[in-house]
PDB file of N, CA and C in Angstrom:
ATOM      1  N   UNK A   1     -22.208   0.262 -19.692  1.00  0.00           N
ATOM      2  CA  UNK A   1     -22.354  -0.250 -18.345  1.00  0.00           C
ATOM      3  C   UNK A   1     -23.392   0.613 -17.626  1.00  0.00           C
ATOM      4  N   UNK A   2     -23.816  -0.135 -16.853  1.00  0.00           N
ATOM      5  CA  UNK A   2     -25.144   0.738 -15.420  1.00  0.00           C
ATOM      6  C   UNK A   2     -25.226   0.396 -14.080  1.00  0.00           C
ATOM      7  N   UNK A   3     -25.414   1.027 -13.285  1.00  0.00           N
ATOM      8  CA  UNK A   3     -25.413   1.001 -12.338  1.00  0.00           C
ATOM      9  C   UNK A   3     -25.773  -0.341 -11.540  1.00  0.00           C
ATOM     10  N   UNK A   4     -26.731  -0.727 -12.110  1.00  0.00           N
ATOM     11  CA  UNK A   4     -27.093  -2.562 -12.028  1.00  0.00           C
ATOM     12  C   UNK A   4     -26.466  -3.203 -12.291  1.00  0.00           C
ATOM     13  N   UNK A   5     -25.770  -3.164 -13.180  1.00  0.00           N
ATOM     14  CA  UNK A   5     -24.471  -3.987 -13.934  1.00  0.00           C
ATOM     15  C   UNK A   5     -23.336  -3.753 -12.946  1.00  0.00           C
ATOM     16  N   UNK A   6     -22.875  -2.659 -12.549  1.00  0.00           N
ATOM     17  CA  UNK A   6     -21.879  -2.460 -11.380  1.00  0.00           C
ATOM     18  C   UNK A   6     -22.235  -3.351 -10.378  1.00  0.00           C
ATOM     19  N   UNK A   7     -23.381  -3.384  -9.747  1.00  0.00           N
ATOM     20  CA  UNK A   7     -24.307  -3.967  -8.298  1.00  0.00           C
ATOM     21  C   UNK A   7     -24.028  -4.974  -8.252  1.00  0.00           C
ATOM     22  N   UNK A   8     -24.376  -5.651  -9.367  1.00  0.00           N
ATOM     23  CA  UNK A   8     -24.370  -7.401  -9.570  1.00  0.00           C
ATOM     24  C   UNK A   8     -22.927  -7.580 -10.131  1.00  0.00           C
ATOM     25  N   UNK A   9     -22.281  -7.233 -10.061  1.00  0.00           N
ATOM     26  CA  UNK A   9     -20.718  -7.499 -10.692  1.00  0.00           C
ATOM     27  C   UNK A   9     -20.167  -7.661  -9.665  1.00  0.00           C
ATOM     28  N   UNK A  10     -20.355  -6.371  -8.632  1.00  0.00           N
ATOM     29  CA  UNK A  10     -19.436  -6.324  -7.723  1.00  0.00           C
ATOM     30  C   UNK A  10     -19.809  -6.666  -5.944  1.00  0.00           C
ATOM     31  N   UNK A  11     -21.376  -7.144  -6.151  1.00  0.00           N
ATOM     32  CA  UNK A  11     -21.509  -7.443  -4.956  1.00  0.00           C
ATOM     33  C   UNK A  11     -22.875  -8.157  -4.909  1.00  0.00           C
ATOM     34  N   UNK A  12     -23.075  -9.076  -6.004  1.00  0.00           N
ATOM     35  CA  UNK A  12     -24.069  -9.779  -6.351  1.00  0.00           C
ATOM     36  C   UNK A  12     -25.733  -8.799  -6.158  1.00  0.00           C
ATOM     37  N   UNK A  13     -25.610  -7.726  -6.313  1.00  0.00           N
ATOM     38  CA  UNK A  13     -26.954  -6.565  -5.714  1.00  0.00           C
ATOM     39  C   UNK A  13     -26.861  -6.920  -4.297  1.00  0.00           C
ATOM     40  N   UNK A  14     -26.119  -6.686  -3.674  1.00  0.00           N
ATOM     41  CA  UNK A  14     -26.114  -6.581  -2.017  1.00  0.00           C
ATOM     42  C   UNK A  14     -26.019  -8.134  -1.310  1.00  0.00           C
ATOM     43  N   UNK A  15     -26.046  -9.162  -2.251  1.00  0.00           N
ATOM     44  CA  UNK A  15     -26.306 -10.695  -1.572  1.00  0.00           C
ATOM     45  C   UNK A  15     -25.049 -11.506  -0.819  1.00  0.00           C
ATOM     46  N   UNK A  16     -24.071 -10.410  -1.844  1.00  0.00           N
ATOM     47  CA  UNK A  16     -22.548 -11.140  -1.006  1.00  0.00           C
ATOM     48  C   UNK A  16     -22.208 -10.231  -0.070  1.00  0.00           C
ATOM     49  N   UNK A  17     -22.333 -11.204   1.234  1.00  0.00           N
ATOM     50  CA  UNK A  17     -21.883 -10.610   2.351  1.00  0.00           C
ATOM     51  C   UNK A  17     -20.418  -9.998   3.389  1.00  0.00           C
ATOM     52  N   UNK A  18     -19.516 -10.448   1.939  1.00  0.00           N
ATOM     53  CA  UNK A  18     -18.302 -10.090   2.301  1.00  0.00           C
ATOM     54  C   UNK A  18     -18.077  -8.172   1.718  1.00  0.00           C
ATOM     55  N   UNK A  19     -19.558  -7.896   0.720  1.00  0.00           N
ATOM     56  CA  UNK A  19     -19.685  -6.412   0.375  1.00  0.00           C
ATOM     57  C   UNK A  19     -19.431  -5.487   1.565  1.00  0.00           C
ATOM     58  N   UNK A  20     -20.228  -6.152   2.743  1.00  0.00           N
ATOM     59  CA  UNK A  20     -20.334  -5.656   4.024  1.00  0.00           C
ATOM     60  C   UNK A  20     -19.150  -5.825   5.048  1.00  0.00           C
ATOM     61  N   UNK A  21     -17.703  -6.287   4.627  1.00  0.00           N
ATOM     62  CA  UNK A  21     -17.037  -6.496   5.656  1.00  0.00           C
ATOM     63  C   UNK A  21     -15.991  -5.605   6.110  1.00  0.00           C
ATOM     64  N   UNK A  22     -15.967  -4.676   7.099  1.00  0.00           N
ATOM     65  CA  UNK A  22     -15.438  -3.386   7.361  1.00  0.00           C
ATOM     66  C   UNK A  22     -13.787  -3.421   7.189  1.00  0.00           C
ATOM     67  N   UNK A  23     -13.145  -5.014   7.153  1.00  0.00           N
ATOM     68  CA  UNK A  23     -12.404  -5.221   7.193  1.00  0.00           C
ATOM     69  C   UNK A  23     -11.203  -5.121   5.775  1.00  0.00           C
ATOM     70  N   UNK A  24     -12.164  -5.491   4.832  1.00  0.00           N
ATOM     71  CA  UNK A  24     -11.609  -5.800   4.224  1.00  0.00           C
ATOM     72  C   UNK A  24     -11.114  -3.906   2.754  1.00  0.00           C
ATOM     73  N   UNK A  25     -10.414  -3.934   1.890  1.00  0.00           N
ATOM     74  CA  UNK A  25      -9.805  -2.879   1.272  1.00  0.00           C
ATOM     75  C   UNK A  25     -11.278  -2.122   0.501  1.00  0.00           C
ATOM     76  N   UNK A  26     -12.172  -2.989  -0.229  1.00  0.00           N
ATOM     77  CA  UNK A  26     -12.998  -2.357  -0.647  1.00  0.00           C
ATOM     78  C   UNK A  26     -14.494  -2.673   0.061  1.00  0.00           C
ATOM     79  N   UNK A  27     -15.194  -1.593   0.138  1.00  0.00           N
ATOM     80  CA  UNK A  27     -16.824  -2.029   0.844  1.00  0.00           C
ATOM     81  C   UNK A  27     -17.898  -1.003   0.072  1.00  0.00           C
ATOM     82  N   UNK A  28     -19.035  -1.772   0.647  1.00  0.00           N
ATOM     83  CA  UNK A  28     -20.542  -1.353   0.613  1.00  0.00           C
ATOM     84  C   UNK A  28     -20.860  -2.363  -1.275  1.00  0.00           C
ATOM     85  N   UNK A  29     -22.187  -2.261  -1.703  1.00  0.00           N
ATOM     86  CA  UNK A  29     -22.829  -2.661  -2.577  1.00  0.00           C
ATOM     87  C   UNK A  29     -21.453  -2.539  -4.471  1.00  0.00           C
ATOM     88  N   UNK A  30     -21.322  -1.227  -3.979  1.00  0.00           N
ATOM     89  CA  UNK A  30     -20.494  -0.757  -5.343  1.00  0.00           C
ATOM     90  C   UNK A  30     -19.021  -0.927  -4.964  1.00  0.00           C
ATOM     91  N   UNK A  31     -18.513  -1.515  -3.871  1.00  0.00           N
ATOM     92  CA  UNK A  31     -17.271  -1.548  -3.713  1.00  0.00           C
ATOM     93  C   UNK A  31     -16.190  -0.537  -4.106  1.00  0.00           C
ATOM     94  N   UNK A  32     -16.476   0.352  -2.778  1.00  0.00           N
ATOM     95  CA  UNK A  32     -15.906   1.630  -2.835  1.00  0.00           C
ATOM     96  C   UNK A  32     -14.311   1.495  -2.001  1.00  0.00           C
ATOM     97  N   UNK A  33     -13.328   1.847  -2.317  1.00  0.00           N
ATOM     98  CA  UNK A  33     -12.247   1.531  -2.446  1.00  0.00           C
ATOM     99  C   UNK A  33     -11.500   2.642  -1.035  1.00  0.00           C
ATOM    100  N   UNK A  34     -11.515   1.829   0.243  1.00  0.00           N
ATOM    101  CA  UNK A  34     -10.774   2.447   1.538  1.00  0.00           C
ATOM    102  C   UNK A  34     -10.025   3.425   0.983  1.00  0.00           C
ATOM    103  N   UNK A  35      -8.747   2.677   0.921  1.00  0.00           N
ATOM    104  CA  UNK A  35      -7.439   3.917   0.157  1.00  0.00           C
ATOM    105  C   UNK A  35      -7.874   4.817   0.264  1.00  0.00           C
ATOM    106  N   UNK A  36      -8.646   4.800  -1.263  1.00  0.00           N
ATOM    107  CA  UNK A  36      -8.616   6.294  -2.420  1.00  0.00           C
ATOM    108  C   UNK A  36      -9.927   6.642  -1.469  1.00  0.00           C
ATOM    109  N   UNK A  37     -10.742   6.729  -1.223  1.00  0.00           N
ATOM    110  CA  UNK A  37     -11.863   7.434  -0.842  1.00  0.00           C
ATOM    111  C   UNK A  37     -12.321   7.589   0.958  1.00  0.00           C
ATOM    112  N   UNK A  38     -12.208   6.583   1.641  1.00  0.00           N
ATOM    113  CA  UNK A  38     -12.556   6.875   2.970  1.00  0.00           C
ATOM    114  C   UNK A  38     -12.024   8.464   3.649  1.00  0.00           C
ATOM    115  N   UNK A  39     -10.780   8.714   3.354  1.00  0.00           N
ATOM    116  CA  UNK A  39     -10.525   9.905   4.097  1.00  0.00           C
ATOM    117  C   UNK A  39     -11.147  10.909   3.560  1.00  0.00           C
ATOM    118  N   UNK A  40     -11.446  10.993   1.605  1.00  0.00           N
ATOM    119  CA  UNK A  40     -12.080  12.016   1.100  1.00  0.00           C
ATOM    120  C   UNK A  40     -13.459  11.792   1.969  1.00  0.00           C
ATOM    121  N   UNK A  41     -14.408  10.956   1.416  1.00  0.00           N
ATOM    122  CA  UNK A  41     -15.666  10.980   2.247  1.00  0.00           C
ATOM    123  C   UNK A  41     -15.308  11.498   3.179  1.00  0.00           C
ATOM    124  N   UNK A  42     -14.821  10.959   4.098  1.00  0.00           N
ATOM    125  CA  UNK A  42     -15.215  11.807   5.677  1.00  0.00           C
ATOM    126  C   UNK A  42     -15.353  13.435   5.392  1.00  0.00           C
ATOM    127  N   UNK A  43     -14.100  13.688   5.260  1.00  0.00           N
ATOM    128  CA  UNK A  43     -13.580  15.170   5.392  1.00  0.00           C
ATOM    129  C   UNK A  43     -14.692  16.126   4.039  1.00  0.00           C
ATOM    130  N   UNK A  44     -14.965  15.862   2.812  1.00  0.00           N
ATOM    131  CA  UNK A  44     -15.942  16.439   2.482  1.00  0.00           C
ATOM    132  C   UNK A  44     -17.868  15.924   2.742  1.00  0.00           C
ATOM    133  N   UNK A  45     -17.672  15.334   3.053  1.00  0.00           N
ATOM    134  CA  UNK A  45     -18.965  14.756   3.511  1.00  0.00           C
ATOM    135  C   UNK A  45     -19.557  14.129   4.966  1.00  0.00           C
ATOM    136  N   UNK A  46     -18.576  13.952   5.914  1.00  0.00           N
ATOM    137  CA  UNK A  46     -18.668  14.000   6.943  1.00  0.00           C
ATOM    138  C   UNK A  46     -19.071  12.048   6.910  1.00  0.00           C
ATOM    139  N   UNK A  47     -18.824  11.620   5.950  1.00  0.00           N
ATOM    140  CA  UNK A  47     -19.417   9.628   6.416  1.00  0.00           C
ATOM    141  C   UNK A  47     -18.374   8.798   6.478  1.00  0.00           C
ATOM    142  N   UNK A  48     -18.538   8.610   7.509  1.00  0.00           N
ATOM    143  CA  UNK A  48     -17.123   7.196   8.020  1.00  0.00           C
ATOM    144  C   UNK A  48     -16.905   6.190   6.821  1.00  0.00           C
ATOM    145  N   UNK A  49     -16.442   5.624   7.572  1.00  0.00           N
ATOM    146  CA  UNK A  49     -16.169   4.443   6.680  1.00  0.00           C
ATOM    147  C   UNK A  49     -17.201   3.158   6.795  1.00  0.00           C
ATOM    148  N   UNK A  50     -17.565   2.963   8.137  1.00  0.00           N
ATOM    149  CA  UNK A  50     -18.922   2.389   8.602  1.00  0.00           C
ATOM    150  C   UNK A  50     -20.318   2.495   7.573  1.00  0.00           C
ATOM    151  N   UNK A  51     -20.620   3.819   7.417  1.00  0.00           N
ATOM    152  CA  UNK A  51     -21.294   4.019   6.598  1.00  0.00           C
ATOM    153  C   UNK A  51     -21.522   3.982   5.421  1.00  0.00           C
ATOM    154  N   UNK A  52     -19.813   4.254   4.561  1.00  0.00           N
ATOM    155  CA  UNK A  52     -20.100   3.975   3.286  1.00  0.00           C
ATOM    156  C   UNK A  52     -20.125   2.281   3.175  1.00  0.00           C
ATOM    157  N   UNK A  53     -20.355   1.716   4.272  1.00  0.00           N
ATOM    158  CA  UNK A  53     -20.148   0.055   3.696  1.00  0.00           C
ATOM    159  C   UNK A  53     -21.232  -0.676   3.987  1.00  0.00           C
ATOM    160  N   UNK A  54     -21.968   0.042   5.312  1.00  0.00           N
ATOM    161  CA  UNK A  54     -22.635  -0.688   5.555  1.00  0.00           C
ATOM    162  C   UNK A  54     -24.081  -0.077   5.179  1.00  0.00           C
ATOM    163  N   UNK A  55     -24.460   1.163   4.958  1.00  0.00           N
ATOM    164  CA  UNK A  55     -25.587   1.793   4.477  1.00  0.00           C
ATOM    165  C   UNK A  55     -25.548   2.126   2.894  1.00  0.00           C
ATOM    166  N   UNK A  56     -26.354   1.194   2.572  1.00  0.00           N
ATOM    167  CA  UNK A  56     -26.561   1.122   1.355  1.00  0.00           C
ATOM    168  C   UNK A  56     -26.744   2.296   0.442  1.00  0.00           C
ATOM    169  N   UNK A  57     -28.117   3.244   0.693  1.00  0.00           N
ATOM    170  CA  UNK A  57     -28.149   4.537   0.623  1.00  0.00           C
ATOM    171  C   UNK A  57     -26.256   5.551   0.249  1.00  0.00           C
ATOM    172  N   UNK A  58     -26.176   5.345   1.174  1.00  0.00           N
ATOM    173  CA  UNK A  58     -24.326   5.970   1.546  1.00  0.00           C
ATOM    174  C   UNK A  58     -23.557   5.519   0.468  1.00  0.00           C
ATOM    175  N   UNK A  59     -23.368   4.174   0.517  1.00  0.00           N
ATOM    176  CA  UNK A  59     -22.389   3.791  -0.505  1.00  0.00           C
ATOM    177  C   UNK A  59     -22.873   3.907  -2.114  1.00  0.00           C
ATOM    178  N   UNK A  60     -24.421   4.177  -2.457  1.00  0.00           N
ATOM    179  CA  UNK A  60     -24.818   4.631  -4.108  1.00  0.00           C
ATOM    180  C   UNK A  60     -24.248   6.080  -4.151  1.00  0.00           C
ATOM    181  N   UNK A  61     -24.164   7.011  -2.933  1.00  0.00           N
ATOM    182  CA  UNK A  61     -24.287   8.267  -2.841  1.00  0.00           C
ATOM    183  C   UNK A  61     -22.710   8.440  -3.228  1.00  0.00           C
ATOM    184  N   UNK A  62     -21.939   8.294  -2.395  1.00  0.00           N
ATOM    185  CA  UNK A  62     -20.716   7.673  -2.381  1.00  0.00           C
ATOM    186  C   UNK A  62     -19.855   7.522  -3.903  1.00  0.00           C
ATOM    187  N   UNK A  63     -20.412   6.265  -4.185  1.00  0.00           N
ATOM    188  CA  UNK A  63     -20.210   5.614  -5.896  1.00  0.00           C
ATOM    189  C   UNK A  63     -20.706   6.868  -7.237  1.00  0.00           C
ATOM    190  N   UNK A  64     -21.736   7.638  -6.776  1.00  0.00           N
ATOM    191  CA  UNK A  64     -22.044   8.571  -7.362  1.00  0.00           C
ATOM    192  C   UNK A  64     -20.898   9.696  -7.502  1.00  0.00           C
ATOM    193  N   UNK A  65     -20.596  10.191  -6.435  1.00  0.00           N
ATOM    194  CA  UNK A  65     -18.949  11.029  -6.440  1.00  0.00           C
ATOM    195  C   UNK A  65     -18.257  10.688  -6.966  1.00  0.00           C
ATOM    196  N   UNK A  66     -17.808   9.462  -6.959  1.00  0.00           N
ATOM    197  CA  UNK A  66     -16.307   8.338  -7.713  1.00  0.00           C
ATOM    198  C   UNK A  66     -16.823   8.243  -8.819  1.00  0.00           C
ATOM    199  N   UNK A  67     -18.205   8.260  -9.400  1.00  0.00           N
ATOM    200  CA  UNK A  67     -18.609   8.190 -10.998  1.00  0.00           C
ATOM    201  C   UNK A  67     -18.280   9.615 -11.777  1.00  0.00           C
ATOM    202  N   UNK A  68     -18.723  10.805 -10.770  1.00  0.00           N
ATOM    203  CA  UNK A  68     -18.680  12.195 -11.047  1.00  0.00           C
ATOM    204  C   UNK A  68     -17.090  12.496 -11.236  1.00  0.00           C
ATOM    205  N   UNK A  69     -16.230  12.194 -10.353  1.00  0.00           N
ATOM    206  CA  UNK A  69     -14.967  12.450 -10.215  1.00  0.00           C
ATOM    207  C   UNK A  69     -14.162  11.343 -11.788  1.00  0.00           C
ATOM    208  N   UNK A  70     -14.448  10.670 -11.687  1.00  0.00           N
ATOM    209  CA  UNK A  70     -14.137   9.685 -12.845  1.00  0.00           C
ATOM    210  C   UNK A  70     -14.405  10.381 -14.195  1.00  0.00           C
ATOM    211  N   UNK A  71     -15.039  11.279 -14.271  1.00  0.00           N
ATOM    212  CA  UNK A  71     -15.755  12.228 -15.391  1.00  0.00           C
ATOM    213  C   UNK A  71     -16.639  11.383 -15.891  1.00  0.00           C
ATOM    214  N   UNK A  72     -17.359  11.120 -15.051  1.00  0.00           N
ATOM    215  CA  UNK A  72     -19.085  10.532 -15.421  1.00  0.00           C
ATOM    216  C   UNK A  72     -18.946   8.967 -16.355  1.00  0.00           C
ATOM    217  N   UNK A  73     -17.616   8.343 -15.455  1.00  0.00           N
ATOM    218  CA  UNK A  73     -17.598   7.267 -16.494  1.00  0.00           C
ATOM    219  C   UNK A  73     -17.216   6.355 -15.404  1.00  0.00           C
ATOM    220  N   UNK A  74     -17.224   4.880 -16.179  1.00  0.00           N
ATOM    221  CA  UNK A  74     -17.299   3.844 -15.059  1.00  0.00           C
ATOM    222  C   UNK A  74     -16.018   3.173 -14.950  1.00  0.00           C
ATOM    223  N   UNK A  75     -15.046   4.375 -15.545  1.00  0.00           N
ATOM    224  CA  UNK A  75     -13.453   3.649 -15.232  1.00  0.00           C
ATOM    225  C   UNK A  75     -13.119   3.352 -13.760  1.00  0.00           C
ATOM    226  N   UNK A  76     -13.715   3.336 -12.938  1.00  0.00           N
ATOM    227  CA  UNK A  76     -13.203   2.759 -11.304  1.00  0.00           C
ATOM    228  C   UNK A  76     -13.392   1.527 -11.388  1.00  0.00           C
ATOM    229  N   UNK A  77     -14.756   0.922 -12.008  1.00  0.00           N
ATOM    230  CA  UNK A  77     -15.115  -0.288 -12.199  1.00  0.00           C
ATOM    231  C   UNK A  77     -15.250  -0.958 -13.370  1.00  0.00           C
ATOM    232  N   UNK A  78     -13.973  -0.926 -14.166  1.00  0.00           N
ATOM    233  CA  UNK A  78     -13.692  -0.942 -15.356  1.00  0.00           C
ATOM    234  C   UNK A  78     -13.493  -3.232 -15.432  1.00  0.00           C
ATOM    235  N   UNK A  79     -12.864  -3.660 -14.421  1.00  0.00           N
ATOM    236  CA  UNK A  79     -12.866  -4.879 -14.006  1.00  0.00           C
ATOM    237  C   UNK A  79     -14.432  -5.717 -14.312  1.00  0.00           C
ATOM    238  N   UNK A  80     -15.221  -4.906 -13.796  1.00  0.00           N
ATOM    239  CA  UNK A  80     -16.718  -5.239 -14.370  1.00  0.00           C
ATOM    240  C   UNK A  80     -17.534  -5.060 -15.664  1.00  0.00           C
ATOM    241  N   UNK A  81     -16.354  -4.593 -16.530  1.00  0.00           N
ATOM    242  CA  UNK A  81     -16.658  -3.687 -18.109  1.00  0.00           C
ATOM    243  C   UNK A  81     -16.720  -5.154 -18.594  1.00  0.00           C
ATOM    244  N   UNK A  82     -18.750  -5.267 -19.666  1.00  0.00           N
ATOM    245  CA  UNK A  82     -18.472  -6.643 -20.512  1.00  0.00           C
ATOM    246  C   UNK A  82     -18.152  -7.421 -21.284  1.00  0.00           C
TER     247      UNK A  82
END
């Protein structure tokens, strides 16, 4: 799996606009998961939740941690595995 393959799995590369909806459990491009991560982000990184969803930049940066923390593997987005 790659990072493109995540993009377009999980949020058509940015085209589905429900990627962007603050509302809903998971957000931004890579569909980063409220729960488990919004409070970490903030508190080690200082980015709302606003940000990881709606700034694109933010949410690769973001997805990058959850890849690192995952031990460099794409079990978060294992649903998108082909």
């Amino acid at each position: 799996m790659s990072l493109w393959h995540v993009d377009g799995c999980e949020s058509t590369w940015g085209l589905d606009a429900t990627a962007y909806d603050l509302t809903r459990p998971q957000g931004g491009r890579m569909q980063i998961d409220r729960g488990t991560w919004a409070a970490f982000f903030l508190e080690s990184e200082g980015w709302t939740w606003e940000q990881i969803v709606l700034d694109d930049r933010t949410n690769y940066e973001a997805a990058l941690r959850v890849w690192e923390r995952a031990g460099r593997t794409w079990g978060p987005w294992q649903a998108c595995a082909p």
